[in-house]
C-alpha atoms as a PDB file:
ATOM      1  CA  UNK A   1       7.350  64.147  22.145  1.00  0.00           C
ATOM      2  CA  UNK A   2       4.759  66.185  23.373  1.00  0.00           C
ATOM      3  CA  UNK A   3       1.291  65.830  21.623  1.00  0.00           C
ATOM      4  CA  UNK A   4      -1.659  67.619  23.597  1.00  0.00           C
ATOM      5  CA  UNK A   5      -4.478  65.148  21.034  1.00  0.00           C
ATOM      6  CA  UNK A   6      -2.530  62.202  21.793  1.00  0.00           C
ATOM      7  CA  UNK A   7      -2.029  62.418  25.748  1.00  0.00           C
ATOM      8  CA  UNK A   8      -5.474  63.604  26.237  1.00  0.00           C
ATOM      9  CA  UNK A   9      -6.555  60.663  24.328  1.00  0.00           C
ATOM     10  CA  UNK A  10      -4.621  58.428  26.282  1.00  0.00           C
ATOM     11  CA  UNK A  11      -6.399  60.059  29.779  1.00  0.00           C
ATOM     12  CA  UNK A  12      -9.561  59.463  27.456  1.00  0.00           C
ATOM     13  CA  UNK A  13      -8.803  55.639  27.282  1.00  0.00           C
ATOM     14  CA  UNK A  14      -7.227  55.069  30.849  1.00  0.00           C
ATOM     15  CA  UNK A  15     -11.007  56.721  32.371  1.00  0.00           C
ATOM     16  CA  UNK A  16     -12.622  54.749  30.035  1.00  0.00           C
ATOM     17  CA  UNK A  17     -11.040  51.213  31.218  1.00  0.00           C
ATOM     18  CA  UNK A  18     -10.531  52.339  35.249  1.00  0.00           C
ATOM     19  CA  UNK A  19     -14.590  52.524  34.795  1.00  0.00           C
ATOM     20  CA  UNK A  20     -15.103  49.072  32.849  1.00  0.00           C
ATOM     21  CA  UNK A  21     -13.137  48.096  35.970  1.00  0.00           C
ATOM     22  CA  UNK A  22     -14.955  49.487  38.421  1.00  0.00           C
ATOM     23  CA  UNK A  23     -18.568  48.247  36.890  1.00  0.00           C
ATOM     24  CA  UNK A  24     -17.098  44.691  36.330  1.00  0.00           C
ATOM     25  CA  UNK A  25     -15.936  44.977  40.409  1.00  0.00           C
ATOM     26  CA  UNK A  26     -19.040  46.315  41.511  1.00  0.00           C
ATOM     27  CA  UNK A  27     -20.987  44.448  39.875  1.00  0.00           C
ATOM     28  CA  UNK A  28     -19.606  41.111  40.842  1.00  0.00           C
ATOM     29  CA  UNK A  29     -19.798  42.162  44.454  1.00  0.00           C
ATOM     30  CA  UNK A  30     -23.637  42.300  44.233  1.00  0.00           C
ATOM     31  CA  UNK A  31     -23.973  39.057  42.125  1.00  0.00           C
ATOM     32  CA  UNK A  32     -21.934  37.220  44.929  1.00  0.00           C
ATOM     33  CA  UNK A  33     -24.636  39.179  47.607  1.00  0.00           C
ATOM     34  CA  UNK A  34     -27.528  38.013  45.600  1.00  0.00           C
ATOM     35  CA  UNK A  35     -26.007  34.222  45.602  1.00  0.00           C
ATOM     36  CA  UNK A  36     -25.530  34.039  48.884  1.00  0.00           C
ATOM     37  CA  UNK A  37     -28.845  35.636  49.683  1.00  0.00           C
ATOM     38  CA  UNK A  38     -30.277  32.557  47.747  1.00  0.00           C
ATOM     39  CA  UNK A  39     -27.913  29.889  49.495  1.00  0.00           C
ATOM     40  CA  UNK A  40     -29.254  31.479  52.797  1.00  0.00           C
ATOM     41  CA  UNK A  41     -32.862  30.884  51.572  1.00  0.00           C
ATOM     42  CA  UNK A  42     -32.372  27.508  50.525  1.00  0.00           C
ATOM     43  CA  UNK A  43     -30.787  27.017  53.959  1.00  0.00           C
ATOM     44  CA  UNK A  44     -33.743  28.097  55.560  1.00  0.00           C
ATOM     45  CA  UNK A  45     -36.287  26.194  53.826  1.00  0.00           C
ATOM     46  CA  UNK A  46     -33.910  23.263  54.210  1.00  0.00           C
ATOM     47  CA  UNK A  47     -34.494  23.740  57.914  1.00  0.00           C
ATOM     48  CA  UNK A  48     -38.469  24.362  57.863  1.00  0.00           C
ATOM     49  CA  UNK A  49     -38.228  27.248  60.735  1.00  0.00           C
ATOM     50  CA  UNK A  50     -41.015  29.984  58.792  1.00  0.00           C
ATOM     51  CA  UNK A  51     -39.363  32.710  60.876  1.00  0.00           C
ATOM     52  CA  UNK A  52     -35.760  32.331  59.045  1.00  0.00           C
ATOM     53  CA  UNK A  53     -37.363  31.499  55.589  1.00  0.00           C
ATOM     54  CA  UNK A  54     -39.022  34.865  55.739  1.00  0.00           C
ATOM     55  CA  UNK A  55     -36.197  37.219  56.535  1.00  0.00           C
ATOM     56  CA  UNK A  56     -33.891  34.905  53.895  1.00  0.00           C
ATOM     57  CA  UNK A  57     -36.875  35.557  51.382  1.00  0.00           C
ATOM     58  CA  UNK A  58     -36.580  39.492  52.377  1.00  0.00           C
ATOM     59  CA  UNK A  59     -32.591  39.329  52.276  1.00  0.00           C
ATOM     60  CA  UNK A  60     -32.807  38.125  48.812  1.00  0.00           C
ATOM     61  CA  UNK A  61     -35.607  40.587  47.728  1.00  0.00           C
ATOM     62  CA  UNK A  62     -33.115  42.768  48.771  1.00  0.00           C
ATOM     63  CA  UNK A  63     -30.166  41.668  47.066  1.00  0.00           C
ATOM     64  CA  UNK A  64     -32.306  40.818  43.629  1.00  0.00           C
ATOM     65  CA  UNK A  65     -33.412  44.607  43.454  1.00  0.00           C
ATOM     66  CA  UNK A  66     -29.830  45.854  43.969  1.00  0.00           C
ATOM     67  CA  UNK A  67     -28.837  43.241  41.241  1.00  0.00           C
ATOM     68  CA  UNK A  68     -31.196  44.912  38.912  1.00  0.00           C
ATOM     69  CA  UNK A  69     -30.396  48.421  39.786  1.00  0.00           C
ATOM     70  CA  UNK A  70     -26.501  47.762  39.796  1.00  0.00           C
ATOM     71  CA  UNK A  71     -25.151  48.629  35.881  1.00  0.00           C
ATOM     72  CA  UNK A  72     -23.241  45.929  33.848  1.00  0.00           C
ATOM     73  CA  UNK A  73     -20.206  46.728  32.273  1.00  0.00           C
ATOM     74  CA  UNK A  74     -21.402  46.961  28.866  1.00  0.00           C
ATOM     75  CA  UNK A  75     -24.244  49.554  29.885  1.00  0.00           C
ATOM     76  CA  UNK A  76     -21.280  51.951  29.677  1.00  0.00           C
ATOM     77  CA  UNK A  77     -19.856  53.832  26.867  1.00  0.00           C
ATOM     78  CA  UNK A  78     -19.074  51.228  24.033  1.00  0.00           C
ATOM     79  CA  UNK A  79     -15.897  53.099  23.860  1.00  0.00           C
ATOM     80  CA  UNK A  80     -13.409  55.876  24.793  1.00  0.00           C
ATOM     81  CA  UNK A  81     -14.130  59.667  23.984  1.00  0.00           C
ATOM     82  CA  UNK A  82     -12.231  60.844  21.134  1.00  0.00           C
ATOM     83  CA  UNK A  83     -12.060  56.843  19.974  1.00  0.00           C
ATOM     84  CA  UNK A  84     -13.969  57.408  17.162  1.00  0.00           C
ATOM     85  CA  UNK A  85     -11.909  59.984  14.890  1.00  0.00           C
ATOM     86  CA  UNK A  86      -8.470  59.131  17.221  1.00  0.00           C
ATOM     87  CA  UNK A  87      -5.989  58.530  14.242  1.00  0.00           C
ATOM     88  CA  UNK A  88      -7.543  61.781  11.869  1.00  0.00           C
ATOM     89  CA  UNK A  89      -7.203  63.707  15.073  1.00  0.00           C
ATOM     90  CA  UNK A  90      -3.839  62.607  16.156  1.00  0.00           C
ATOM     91  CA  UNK A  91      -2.275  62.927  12.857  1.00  0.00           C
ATOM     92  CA  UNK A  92      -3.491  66.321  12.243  1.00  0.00           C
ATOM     93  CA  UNK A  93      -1.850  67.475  15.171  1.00  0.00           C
ATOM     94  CA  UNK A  94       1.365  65.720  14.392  1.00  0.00           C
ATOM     95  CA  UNK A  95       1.313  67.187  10.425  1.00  0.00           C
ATOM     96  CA  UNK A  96       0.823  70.743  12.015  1.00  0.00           C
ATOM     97  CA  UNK A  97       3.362  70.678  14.793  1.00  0.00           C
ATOM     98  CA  UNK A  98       5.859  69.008  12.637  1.00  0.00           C
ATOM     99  CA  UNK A  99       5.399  72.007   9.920  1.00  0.00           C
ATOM    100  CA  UNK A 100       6.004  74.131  13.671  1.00  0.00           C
ATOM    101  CA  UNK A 101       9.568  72.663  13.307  1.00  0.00           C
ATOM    102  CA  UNK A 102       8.321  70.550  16.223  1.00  0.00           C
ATOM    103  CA  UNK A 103      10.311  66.667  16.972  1.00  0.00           C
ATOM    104  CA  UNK A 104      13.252  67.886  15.200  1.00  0.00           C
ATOM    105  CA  UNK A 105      15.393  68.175  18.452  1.00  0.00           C
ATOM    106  CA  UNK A 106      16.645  64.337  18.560  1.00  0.00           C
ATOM    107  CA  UNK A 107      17.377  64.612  14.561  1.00  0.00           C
ATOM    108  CA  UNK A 108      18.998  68.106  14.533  1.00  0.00           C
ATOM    109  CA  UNK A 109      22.560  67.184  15.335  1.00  0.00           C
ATOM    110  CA  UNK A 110      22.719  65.006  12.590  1.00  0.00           C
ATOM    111  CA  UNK A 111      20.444  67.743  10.077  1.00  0.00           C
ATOM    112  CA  UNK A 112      23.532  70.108  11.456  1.00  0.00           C
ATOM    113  CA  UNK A 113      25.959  68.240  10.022  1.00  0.00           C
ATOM    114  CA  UNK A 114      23.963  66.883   6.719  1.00  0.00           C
ATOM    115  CA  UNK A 115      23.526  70.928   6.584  1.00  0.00           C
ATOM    116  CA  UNK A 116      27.399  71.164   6.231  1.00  0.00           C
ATOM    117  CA  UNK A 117      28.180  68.523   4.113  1.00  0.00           C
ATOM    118  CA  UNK A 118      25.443  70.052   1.748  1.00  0.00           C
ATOM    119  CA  UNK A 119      27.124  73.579   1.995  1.00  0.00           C
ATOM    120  CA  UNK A 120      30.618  72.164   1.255  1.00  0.00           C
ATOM    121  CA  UNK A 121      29.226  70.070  -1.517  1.00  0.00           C
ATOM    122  CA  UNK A 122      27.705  72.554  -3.912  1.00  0.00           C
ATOM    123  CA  UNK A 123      30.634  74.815  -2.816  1.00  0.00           C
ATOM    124  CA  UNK A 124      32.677  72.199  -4.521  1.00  0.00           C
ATOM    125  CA  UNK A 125      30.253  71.274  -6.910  1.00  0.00           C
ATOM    126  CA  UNK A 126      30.453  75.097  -7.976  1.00  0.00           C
ATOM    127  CA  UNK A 127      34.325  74.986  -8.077  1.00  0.00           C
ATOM    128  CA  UNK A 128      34.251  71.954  -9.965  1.00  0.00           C
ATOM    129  CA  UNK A 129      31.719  73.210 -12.840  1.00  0.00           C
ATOM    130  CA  UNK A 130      33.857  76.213 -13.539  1.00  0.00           C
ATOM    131  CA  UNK A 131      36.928  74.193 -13.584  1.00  0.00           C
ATOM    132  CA  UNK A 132      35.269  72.016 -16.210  1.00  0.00           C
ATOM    133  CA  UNK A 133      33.949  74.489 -18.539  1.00  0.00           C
ATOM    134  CA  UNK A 134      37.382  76.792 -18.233  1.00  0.00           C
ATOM    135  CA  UNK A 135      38.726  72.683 -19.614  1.00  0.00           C
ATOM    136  CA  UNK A 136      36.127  72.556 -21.958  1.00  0.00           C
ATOM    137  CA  UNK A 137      36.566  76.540 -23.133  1.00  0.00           C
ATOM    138  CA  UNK A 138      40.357  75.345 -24.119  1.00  0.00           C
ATOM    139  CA  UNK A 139      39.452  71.762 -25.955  1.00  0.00           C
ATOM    140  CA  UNK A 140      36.599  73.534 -28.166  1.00  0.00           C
ATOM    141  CA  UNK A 141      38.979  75.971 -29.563  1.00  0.00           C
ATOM    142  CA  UNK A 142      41.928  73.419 -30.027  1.00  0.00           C
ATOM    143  CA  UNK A 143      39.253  71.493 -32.093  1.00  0.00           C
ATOM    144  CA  UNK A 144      37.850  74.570 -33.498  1.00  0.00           C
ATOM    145  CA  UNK A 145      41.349  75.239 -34.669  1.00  0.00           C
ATOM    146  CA  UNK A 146      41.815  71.628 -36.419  1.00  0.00           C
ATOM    147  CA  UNK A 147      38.749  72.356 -38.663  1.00  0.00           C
ATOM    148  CA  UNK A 148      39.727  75.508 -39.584  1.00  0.00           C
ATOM    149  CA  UNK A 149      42.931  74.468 -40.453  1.00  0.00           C
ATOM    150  CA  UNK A 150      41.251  71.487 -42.210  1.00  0.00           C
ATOM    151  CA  UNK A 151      39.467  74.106 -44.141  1.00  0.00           C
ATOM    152  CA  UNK A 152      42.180  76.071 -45.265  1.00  0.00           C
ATOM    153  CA  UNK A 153      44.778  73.697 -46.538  1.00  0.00           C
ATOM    154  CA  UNK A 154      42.435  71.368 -48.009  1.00  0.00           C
ATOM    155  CA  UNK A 155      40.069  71.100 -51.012  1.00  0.00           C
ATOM    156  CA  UNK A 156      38.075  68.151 -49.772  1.00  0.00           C
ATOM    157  CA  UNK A 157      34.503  68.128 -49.435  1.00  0.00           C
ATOM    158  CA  UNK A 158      33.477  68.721 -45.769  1.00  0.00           C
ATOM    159  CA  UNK A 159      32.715  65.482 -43.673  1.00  0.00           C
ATOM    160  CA  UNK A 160      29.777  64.799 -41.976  1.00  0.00           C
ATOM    161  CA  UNK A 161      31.632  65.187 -38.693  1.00  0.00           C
ATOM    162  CA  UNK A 162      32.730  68.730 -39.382  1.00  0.00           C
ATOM    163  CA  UNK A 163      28.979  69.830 -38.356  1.00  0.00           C
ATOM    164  CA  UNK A 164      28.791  68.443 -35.352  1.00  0.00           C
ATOM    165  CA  UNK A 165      29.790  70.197 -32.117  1.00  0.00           C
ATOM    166  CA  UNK A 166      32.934  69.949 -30.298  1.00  0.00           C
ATOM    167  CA  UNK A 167      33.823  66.650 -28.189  1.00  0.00           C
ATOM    168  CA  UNK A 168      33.617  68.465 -24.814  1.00  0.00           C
ATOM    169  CA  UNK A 169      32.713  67.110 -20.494  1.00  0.00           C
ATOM    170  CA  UNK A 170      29.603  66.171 -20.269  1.00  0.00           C
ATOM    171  CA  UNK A 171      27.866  65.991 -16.505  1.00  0.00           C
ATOM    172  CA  UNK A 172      27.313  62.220 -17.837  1.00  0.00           C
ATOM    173  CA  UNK A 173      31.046  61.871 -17.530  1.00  0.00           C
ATOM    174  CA  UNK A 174      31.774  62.537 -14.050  1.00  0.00           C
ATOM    175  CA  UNK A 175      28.675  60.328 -12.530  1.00  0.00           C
ATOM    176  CA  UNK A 176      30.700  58.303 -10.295  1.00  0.00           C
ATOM    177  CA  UNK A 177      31.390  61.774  -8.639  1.00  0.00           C
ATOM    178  CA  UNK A 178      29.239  63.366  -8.726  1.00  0.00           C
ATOM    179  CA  UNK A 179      25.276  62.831  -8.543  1.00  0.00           C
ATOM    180  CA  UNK A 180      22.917  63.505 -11.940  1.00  0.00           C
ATOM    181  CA  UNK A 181      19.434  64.319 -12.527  1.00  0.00           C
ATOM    182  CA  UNK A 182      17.635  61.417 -10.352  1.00  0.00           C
ATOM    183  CA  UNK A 183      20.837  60.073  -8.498  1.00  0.00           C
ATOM    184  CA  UNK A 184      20.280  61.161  -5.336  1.00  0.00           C
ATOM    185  CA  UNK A 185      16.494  60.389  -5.540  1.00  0.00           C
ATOM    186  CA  UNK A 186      18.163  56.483  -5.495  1.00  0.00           C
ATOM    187  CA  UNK A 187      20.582  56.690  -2.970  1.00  0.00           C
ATOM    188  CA  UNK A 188      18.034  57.537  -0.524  1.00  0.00           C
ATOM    189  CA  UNK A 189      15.625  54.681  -1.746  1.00  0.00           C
ATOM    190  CA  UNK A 190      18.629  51.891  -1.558  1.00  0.00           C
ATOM    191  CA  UNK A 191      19.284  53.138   2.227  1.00  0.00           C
ATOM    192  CA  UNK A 192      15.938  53.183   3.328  1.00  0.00           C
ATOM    193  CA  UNK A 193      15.002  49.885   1.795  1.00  0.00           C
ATOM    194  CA  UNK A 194      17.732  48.483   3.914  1.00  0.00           C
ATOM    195  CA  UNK A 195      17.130  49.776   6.783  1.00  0.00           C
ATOM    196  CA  UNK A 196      13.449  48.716   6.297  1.00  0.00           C
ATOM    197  CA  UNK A 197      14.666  45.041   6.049  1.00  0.00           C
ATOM    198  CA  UNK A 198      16.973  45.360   9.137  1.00  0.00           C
ATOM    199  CA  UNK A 199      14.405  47.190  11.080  1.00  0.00           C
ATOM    200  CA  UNK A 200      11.545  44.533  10.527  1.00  0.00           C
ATOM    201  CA  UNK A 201      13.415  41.708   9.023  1.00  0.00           C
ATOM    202  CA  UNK A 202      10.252  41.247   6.691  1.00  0.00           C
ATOM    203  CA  UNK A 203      10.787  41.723   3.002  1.00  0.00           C
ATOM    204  CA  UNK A 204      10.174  45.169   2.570  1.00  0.00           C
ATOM    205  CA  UNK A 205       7.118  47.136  -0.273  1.00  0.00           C
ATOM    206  CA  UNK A 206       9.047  47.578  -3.471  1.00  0.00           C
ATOM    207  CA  UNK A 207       7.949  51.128  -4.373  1.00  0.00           C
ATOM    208  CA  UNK A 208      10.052  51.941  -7.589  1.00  0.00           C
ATOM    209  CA  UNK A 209      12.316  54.975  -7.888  1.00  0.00           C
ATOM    210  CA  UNK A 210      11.472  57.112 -10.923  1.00  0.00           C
ATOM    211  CA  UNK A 211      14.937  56.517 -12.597  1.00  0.00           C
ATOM    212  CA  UNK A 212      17.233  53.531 -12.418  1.00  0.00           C
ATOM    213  CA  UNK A 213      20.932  54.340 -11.995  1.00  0.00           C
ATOM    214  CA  UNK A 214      22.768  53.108 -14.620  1.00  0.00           C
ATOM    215  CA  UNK A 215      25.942  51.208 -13.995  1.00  0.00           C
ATOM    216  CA  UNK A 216      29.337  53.436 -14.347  1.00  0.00           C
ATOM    217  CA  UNK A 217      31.025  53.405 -17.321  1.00  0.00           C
ATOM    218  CA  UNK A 218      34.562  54.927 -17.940  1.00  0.00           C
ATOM    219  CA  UNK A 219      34.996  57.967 -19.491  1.00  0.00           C
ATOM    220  CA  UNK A 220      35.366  58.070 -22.867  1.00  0.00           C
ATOM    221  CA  UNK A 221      39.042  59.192 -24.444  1.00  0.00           C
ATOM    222  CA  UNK A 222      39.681  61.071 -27.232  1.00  0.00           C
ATOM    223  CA  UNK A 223      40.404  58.157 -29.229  1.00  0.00           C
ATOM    224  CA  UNK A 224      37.217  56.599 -28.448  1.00  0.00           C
ATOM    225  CA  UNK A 225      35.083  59.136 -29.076  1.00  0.00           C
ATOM    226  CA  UNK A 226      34.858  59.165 -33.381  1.00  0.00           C
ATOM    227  CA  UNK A 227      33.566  55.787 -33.268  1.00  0.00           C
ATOM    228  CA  UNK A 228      31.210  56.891 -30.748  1.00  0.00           C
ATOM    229  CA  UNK A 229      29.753  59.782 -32.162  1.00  0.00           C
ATOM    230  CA  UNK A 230      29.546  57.749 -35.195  1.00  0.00           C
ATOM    231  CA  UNK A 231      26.823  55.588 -33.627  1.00  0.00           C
ATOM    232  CA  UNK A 232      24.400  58.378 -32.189  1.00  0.00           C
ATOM    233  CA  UNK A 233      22.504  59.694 -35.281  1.00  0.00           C
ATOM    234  CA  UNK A 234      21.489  63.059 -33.984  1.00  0.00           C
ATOM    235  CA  UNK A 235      22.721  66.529 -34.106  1.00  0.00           C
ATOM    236  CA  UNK A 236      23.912  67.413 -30.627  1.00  0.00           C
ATOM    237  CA  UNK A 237      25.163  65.897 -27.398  1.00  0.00           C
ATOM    238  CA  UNK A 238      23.114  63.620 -25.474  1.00  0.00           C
ATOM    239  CA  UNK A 239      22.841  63.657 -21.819  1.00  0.00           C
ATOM    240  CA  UNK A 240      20.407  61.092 -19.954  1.00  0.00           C
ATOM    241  CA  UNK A 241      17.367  62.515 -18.586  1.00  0.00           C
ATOM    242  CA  UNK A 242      17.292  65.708 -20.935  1.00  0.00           C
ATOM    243  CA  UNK A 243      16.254  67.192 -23.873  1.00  0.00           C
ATOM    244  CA  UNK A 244      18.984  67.622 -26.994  1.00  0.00           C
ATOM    245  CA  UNK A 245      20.976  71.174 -26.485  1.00  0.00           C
ATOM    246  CA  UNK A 246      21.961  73.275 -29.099  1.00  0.00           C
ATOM    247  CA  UNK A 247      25.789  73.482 -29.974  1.00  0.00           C
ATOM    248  CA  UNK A 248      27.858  75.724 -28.657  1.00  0.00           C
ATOM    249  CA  UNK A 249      31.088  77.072 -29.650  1.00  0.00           C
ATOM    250  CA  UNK A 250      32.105  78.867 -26.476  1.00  0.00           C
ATOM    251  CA  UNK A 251      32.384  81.915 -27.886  1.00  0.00           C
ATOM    252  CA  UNK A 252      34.820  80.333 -30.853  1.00  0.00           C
END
């Protein structure tokens, strides 16, 4: 991965510590001048030749003014350039070379085939939909045909029932098929929270998905599905996650 902010940062940080270095090493050679300078002396005076203690007295005037001219390491820069606003800068560059299509080339063999499996799905998906409401077409007007027939041959007042729409496939139906309003949206937070634990083996930040997935449920048969209706007080079918919808006859 190939971030100009980054690397130059990095050059940034590797001057800045190759001249802490070089300070600290220069530095120490001069202290261990000046000490010896003052070992020198003290050998001198030790001796009580005037002619020795005066050149070790100049030596060390020597070596005590390079001392003081000599930098320490902390007269430096208190830090690398570019430390100061590193992480604003760096990410910056990564959000705009990643909107570049940039660091995809590792990940795009696998996006190729996600891409497929995505193309095939709704291709199905599509299939599938028609299928169902071609099924759903034929069960409307087979129940369409019982109430009429109920209307014709009999004098009884009409049933409660009789208003409400066909028993038709809902999307609800097929959800261990097929994925509904926020399904997906949970998949992908189940895999990444367990990859998160196997990754770090630390218990992972619970950051809740906006819809928990129910648990599957059959489907509901025909014969199931009066004392069903008979439990849901509204006018219309029901399907998680969305407003009520208006009946519809398909056309019968």
């Amino acid at each position: 991965m190939k971030i100009e902010v980054y690397e130059k940062l990095l050059a940034e940080v590797e001057a800045f510590e190759r001249q802490k270095v070089a300070l600290r090493s220069s530095r120490e050679v001069v202290v261990a001048e000046a000490a010896k300078a003052r070992n020198n002396l003290n050998t001198a005076a030790a001796s009580g030749r005037i002619k020795e203690v005066v050149e070790a007295q100049a030596r060390l005037a020597i070596a005590e003014e390079k001392l003081r001219k000599t930098p320490t390491v902390d007269s430096g820069p208190k830090a690398p350039k570019g430390a100061e606003t590193a992480y604003d800068d760096v990410r910056v560059a990564v959000s705009t070379l990643k909107g570049q299509g940039a660091f995809t080339e590792e990940l795009q063999p696998l996006l190729g085939e996600l891409g497929e499996l995505r193309s095939r799905y709704i291709s199905t998906l599509t299939a599938f939909f028609k299928k169902r409401d071609q099924v759903n077409t034929k069960l409307a007007i087979i129940q369409q045909d019982a109430k009429a027939i109920q209307k014709k041959y009999t004098d009884s007042v009409a049933s409660f029932n009789q208003d409400r729409p066909p028993c038709l496939f809902m999307n609800e139906d097929f959800r261990r098929w097929i994925w509904i309003d926020n399904d997906y949206r949970n998949e992908i937070f189940e895999i990444q929270d367990r990859l998160l634990k196997e990754s770090r083996h630390i218990p992972p930040v619970k950051v809740q998905p906006n819809t928990r997935v129910l648990p599957e449920r059959p489907l509901i048969t025909q014969g199931q599905h009066n004392t069903y209706e008979k439990s849901i007080t509204t006018f219309g079918p029901r399907i998680l996650g969305r407003a009520e919808t208006k009946r519809d006859t398909f056309g019968v």
